[in-house]
Each structure stands twice: as C-alpha cells, then as structure tokens.
PDB file of N, CA and C in Angstrom:
ATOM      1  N   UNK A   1     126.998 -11.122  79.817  1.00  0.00           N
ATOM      2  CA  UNK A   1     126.357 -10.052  80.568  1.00  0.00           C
ATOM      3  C   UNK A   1     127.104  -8.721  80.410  1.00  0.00           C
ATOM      4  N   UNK A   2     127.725  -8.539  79.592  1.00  0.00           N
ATOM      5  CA  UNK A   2     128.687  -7.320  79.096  1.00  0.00           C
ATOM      6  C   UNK A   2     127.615  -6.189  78.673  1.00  0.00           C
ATOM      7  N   UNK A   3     126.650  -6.163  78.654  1.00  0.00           N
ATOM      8  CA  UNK A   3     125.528  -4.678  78.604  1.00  0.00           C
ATOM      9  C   UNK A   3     125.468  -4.119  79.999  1.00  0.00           C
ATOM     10  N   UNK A   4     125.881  -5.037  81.033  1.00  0.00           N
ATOM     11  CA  UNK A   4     125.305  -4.542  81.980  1.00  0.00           C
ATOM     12  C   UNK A   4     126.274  -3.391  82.390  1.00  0.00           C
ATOM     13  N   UNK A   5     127.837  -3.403  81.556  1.00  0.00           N
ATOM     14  CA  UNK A   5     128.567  -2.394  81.580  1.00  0.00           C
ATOM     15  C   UNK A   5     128.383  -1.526  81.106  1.00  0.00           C
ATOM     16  N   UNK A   6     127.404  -1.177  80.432  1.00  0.00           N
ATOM     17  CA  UNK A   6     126.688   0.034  80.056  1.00  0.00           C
ATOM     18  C   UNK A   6     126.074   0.788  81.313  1.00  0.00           C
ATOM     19  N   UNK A   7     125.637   0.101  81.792  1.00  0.00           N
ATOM     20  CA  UNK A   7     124.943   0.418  83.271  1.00  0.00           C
ATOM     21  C   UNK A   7     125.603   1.021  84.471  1.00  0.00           C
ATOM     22  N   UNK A   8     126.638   1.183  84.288  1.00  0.00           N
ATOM     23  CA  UNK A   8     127.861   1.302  85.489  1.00  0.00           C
ATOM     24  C   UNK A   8     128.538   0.066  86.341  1.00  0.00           C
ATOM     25  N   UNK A   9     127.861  -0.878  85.696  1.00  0.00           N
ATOM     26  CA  UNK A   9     127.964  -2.526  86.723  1.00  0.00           C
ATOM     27  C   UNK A   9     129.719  -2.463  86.801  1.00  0.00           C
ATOM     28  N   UNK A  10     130.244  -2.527  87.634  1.00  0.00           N
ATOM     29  CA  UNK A  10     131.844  -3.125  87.864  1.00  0.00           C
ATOM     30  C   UNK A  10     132.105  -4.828  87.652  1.00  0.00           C
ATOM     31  N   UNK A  11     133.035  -5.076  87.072  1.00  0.00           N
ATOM     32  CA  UNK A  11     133.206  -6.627  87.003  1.00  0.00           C
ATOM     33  C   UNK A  11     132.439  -7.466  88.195  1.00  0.00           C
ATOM     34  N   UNK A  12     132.917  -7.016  89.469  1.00  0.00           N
ATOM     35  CA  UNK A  12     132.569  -7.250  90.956  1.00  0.00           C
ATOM     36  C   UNK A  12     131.154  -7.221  91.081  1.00  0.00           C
ATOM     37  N   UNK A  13     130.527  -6.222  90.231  1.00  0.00           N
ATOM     38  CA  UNK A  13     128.654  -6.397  90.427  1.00  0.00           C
ATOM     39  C   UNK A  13     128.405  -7.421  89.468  1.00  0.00           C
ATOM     40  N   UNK A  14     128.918  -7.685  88.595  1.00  0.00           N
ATOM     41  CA  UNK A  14     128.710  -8.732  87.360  1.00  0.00           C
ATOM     42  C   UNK A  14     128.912  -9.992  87.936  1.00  0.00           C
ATOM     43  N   UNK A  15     130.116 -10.249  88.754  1.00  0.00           N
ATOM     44  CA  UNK A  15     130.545 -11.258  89.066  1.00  0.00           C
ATOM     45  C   UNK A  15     129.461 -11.839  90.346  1.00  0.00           C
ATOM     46  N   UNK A  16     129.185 -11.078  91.239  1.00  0.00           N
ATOM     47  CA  UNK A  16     128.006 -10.996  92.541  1.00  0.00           C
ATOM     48  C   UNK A  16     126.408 -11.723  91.637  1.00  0.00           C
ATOM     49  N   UNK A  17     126.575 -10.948  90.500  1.00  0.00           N
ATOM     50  CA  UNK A  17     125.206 -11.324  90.083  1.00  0.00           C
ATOM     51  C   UNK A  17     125.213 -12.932  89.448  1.00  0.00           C
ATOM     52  N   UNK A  18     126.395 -12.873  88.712  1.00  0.00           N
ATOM     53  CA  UNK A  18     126.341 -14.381  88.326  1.00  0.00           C
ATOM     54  C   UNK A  18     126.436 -15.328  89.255  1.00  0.00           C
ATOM     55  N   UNK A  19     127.267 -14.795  90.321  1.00  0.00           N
ATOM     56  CA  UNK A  19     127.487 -16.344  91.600  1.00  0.00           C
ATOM     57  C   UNK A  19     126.025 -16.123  92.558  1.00  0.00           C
ATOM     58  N   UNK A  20     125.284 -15.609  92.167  1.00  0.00           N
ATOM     59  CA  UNK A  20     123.984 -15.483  93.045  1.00  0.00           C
ATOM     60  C   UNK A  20     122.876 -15.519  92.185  1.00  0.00           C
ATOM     61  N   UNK A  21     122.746 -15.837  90.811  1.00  0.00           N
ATOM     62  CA  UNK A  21     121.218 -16.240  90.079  1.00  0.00           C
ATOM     63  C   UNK A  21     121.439 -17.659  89.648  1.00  0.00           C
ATOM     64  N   UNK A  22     119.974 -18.085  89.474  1.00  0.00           N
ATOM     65  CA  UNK A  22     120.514 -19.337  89.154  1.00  0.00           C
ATOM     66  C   UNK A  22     120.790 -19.316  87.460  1.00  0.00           C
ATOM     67  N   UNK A  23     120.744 -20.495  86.747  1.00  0.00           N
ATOM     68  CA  UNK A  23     121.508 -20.541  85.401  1.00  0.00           C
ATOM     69  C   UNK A  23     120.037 -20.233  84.794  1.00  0.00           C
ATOM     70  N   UNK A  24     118.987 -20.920  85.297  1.00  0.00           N
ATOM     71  CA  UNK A  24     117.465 -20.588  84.438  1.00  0.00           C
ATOM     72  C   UNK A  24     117.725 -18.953  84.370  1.00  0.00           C
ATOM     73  N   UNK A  25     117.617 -18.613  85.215  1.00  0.00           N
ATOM     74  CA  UNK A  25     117.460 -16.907  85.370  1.00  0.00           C
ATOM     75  C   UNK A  25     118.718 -16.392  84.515  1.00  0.00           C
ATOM     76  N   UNK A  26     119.967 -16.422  84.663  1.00  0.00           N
ATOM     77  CA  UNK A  26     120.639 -15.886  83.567  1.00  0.00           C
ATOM     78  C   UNK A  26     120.423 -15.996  82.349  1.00  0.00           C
ATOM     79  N   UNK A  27     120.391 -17.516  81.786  1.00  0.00           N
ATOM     80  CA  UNK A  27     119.826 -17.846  80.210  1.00  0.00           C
ATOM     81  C   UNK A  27     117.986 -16.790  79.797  1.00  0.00           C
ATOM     82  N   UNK A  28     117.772 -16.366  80.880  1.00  0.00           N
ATOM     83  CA  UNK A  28     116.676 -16.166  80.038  1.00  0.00           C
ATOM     84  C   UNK A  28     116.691 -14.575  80.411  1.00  0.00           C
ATOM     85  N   UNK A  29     117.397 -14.273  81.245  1.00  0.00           N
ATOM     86  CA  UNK A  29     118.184 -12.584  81.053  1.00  0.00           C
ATOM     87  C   UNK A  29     118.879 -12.632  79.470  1.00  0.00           C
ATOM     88  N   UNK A  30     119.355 -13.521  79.340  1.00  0.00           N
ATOM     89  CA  UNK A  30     120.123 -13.841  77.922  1.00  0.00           C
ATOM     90  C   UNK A  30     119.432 -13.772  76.648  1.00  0.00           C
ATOM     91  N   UNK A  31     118.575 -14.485  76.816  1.00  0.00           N
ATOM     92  CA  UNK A  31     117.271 -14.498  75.617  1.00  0.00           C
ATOM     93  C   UNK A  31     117.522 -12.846  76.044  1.00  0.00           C
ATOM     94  N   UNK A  32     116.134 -12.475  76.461  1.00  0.00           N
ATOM     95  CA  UNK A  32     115.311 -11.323  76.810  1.00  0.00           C
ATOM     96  C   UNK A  32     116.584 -10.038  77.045  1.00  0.00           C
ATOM     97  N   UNK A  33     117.532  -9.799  76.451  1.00  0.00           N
ATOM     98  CA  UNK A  33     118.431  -8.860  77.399  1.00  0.00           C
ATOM     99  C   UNK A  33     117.840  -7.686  76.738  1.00  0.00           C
ATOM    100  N   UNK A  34     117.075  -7.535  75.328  1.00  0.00           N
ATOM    101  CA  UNK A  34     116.487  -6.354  75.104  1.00  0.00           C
ATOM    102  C   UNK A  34     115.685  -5.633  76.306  1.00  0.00           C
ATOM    103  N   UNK A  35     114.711  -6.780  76.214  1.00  0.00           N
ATOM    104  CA  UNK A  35     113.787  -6.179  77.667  1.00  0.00           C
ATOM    105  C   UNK A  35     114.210  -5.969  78.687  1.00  0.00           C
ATOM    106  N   UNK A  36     115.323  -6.864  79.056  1.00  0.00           N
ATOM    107  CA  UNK A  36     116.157  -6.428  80.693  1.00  0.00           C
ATOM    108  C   UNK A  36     116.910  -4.947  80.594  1.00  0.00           C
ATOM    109  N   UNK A  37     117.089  -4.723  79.645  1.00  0.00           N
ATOM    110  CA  UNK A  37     117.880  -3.683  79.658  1.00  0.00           C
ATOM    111  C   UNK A  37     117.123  -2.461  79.370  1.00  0.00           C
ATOM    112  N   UNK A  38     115.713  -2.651  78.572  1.00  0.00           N
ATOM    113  CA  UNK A  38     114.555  -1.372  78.721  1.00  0.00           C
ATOM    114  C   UNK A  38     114.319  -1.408  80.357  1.00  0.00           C
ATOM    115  N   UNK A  39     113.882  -2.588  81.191  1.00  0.00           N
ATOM    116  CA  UNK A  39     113.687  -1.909  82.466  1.00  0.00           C
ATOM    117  C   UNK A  39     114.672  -1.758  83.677  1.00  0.00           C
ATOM    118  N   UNK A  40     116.157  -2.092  83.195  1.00  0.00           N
ATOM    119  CA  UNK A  40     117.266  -1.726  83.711  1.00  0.00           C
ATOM    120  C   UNK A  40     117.094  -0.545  83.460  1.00  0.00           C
ATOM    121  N   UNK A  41     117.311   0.269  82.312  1.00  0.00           N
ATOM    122  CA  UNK A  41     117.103   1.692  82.071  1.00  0.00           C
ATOM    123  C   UNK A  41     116.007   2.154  82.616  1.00  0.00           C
ATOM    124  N   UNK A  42     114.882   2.044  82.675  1.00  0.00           N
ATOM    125  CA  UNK A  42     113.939   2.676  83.348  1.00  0.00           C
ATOM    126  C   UNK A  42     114.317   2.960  85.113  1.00  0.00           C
ATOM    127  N   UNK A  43     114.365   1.800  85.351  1.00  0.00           N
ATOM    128  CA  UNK A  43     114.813   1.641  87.229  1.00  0.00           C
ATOM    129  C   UNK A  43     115.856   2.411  87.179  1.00  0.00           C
ATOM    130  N   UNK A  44     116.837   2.465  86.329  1.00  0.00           N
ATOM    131  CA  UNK A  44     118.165   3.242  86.295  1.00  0.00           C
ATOM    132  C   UNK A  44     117.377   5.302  86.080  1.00  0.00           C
ATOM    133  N   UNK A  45     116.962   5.676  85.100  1.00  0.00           N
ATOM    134  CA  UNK A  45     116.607   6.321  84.775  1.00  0.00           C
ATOM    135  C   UNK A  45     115.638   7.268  85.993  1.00  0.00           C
ATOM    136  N   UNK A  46     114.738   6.523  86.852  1.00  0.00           N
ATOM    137  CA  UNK A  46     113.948   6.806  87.654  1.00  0.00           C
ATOM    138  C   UNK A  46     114.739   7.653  88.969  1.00  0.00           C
ATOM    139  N   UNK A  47     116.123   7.203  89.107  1.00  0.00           N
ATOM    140  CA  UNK A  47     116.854   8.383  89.597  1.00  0.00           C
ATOM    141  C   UNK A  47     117.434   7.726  91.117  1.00  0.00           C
ATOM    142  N   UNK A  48     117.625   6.067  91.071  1.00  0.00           N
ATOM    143  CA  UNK A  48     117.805   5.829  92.667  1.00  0.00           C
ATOM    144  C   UNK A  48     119.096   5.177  92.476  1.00  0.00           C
ATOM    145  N   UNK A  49     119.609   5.105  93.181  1.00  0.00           N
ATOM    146  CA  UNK A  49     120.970   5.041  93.612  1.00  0.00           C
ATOM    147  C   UNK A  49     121.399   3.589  93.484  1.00  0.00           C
ATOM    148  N   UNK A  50     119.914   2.443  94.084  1.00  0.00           N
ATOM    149  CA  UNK A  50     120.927   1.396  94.217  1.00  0.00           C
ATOM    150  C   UNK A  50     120.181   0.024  93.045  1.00  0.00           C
ATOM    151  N   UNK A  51     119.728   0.640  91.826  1.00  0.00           N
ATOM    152  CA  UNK A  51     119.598  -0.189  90.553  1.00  0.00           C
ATOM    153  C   UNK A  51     120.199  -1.215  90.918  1.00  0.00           C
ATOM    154  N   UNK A  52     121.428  -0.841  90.754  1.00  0.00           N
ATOM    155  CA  UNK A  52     122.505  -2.115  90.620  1.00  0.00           C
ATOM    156  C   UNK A  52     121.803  -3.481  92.105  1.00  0.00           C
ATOM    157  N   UNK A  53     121.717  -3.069  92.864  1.00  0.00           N
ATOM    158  CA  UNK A  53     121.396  -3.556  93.884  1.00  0.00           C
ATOM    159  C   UNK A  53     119.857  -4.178  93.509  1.00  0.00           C
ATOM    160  N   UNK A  54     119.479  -3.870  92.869  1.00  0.00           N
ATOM    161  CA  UNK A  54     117.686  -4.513  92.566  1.00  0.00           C
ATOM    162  C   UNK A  54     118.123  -5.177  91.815  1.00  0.00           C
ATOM    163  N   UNK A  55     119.036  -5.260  90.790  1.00  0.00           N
ATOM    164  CA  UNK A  55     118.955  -6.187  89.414  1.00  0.00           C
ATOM    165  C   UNK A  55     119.750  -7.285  90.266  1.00  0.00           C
ATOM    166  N   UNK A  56     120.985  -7.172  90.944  1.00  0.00           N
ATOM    167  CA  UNK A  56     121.540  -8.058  91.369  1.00  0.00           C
ATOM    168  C   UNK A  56     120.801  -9.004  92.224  1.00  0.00           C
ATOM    169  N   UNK A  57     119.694  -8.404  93.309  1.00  0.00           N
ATOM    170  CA  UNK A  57     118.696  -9.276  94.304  1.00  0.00           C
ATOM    171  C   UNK A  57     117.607  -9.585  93.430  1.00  0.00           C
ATOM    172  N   UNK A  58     117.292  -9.120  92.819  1.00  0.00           N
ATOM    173  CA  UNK A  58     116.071  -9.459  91.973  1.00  0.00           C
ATOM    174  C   UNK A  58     115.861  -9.381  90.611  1.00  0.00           C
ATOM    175  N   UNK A  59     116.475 -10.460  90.182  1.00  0.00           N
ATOM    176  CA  UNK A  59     116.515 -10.189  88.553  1.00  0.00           C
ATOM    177  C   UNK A  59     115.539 -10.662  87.559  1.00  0.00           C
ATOM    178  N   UNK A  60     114.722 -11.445  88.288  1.00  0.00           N
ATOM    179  CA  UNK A  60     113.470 -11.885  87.808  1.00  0.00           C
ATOM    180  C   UNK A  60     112.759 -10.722  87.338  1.00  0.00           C
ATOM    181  N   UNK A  61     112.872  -9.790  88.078  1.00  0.00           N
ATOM    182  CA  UNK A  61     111.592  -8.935  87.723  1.00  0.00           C
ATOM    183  C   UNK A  61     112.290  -7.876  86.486  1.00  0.00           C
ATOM    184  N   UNK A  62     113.014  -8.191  86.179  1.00  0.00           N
ATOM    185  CA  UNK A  62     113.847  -7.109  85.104  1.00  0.00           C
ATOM    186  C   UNK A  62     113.461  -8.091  83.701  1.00  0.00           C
ATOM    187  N   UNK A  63     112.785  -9.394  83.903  1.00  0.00           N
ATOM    188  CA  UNK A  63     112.102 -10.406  82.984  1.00  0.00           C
ATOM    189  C   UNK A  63     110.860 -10.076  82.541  1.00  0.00           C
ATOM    190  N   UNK A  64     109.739  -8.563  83.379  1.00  0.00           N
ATOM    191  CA  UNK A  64     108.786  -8.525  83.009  1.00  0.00           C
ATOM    192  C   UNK A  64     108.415  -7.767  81.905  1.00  0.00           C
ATOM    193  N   UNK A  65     107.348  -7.967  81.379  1.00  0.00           N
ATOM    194  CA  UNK A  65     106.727  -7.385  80.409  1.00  0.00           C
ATOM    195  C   UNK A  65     106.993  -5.942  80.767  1.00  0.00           C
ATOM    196  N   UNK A  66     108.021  -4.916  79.456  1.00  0.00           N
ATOM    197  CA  UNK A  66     108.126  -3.835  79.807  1.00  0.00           C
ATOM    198  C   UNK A  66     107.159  -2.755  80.639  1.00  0.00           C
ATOM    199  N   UNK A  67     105.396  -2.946  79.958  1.00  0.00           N
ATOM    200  CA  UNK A  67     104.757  -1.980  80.771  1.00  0.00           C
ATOM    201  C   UNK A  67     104.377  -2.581  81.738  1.00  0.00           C
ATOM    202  N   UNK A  68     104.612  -3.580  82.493  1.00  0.00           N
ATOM    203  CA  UNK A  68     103.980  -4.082  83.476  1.00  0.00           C
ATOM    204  C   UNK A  68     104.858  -3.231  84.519  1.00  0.00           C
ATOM    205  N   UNK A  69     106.527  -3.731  83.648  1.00  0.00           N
ATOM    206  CA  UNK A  69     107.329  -3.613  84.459  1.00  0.00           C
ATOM    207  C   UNK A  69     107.348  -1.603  85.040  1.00  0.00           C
ATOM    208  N   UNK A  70     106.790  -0.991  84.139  1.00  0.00           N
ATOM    209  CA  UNK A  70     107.140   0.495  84.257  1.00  0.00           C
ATOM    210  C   UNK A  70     105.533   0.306  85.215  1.00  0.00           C
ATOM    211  N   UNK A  71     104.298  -0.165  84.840  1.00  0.00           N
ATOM    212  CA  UNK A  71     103.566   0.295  85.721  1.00  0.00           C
ATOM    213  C   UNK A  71     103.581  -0.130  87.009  1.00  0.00           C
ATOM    214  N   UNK A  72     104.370  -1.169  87.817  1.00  0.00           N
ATOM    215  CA  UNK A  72     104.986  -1.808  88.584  1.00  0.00           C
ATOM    216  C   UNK A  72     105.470  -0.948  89.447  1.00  0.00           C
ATOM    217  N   UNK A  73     106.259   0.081  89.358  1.00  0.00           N
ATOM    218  CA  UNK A  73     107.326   0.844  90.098  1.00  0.00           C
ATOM    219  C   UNK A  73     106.349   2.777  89.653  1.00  0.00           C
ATOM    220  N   UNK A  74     105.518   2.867  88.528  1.00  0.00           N
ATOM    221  CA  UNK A  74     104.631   3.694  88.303  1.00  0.00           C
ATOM    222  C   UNK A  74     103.413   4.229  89.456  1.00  0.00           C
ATOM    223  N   UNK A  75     102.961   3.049  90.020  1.00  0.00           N
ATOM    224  CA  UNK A  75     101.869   3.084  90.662  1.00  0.00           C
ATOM    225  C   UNK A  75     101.978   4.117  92.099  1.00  0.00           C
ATOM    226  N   UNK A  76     103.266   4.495  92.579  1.00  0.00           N
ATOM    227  CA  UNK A  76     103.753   5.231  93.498  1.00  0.00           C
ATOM    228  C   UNK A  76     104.312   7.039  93.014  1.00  0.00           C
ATOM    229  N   UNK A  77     104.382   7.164  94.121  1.00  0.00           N
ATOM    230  CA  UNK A  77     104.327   8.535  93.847  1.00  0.00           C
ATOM    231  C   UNK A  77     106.216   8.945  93.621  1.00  0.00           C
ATOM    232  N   UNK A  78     107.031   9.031  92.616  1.00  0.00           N
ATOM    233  CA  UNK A  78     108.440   8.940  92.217  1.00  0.00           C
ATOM    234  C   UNK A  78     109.117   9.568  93.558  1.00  0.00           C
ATOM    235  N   UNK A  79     109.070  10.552  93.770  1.00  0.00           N
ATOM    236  CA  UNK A  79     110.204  11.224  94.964  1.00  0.00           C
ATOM    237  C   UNK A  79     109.651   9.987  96.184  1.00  0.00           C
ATOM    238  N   UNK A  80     108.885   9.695  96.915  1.00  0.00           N
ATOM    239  CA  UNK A  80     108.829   8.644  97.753  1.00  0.00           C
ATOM    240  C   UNK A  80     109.227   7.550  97.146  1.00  0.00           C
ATOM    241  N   UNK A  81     108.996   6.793  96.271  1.00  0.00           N
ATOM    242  CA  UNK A  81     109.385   5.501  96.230  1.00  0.00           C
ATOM    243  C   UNK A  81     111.323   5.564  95.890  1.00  0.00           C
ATOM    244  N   UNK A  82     111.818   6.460  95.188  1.00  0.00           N
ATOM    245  CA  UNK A  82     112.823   6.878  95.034  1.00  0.00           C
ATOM    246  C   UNK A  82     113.468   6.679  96.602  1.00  0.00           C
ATOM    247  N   UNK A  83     113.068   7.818  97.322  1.00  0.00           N
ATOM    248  CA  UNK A  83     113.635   7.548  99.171  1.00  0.00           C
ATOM    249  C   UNK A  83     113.561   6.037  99.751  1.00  0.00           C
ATOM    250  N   UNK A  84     112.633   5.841  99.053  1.00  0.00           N
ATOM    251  CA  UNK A  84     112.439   4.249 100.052  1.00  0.00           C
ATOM    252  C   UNK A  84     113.074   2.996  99.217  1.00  0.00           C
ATOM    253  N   UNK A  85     113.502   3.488  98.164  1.00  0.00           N
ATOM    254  CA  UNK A  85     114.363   2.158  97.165  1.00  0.00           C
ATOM    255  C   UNK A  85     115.830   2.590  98.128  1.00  0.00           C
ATOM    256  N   UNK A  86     115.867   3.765  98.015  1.00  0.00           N
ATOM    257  CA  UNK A  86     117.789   4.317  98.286  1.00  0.00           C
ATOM    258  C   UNK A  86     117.615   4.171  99.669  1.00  0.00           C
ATOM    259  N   UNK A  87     117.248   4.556 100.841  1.00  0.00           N
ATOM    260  CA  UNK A  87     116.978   3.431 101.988  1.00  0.00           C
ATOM    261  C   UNK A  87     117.007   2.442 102.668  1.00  0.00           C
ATOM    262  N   UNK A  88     115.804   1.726 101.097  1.00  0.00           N
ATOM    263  CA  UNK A  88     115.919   0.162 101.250  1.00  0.00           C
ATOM    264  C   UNK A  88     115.514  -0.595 100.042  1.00  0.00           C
ATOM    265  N   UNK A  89     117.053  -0.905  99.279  1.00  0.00           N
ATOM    266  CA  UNK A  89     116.400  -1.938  98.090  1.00  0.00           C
ATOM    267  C   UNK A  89     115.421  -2.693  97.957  1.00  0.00           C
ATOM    268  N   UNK A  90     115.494  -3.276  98.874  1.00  0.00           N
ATOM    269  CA  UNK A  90     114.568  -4.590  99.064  1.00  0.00           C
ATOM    270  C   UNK A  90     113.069  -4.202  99.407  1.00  0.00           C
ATOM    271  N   UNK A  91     112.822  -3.095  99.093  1.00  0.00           N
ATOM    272  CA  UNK A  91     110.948  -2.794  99.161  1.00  0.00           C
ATOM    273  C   UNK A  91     111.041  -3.069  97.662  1.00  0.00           C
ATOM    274  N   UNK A  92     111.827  -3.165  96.727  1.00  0.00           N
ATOM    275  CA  UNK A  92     111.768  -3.620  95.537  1.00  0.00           C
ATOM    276  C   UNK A  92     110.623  -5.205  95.157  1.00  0.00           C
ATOM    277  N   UNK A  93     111.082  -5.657  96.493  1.00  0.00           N
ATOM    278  CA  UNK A  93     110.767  -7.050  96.426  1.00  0.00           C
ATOM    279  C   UNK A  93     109.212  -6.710  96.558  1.00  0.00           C
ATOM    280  N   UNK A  94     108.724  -6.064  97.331  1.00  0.00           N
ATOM    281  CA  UNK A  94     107.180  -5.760  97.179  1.00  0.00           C
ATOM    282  C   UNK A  94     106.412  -5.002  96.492  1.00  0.00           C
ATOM    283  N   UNK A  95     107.106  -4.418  95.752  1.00  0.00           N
ATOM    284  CA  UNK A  95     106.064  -3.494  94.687  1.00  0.00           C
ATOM    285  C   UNK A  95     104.871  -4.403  93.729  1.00  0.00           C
TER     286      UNK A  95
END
C-alpha cells in the first residue's frame, strides 16, 4: 500500500487502514490500485480535508468503476458536498 504515500497517508493512516479492512478488500485494492488511486485522486483533488478518512472507512467504494465513481460524488453541488464531507466523513457512506 506504499502509493498511498503519495497521498499524504502517514505510516499510522496506512497502518489504521490495514488493521481495519478485511484481506478481500485489500487484495483487490491490490489488483485495482490503478483505479483506487484515479478516485483517491479525484476525492483528493475535489478539495476536502478528510480523503484520508473516506478511504480508510470506506474503501470499497475507491473499487468503483472510475466514472461511476466521479459521477457518485458529481451529482452534488462541489462547495456543499465539500462542507458536508469536512464536517462529516461519513455522509460519504451515502452518496
């Protein structure tokens, strides 16, 4: 998971994420890390503070089909959903 140090991840977010996904979900972050890391960058890119915090609670969804995944977090209007990710990660879980 050493890309994710590209990301700003600290050992400590690396380490959080591995003792909290299961092994299916890492191995196939593993396969797929191209795609995890196009919508790591995107979520990263989109301008909110706690990325790190979505990939770590929810890493499944960093598994989706890139445009699903951009029209996913697209469908909202950016400066609001931005406030309401940095807020509260976990509206992540409902988009």
């Amino acid at each position: 998971m050493n890309f994710l140090e590209k990301y700003g991840f600290t050992p400590e977010d690396i380490e959080e994420f591995l003792d909290n996904t299961p092994k299916k979900i890492q191995d196939a972050i593993k396969e797929h890390e191209d795609l995890v890391e196009t919508n790591l960058k995107f979520v990263k890119d989109l301008g909110t503070s706690v990325y790190k915090e979505i990939f770590i609670n929810y890493p499944d969804i960093f598994l989706l089909d890139a445009s699903v995944f951009e029209k996913t977090f697209s469908q909202y209007e950016t400066a609001e959903l931005i406030e309401s990710l940095n807020n509260n990660f976990k509206v992540a879980e409902y988009l």
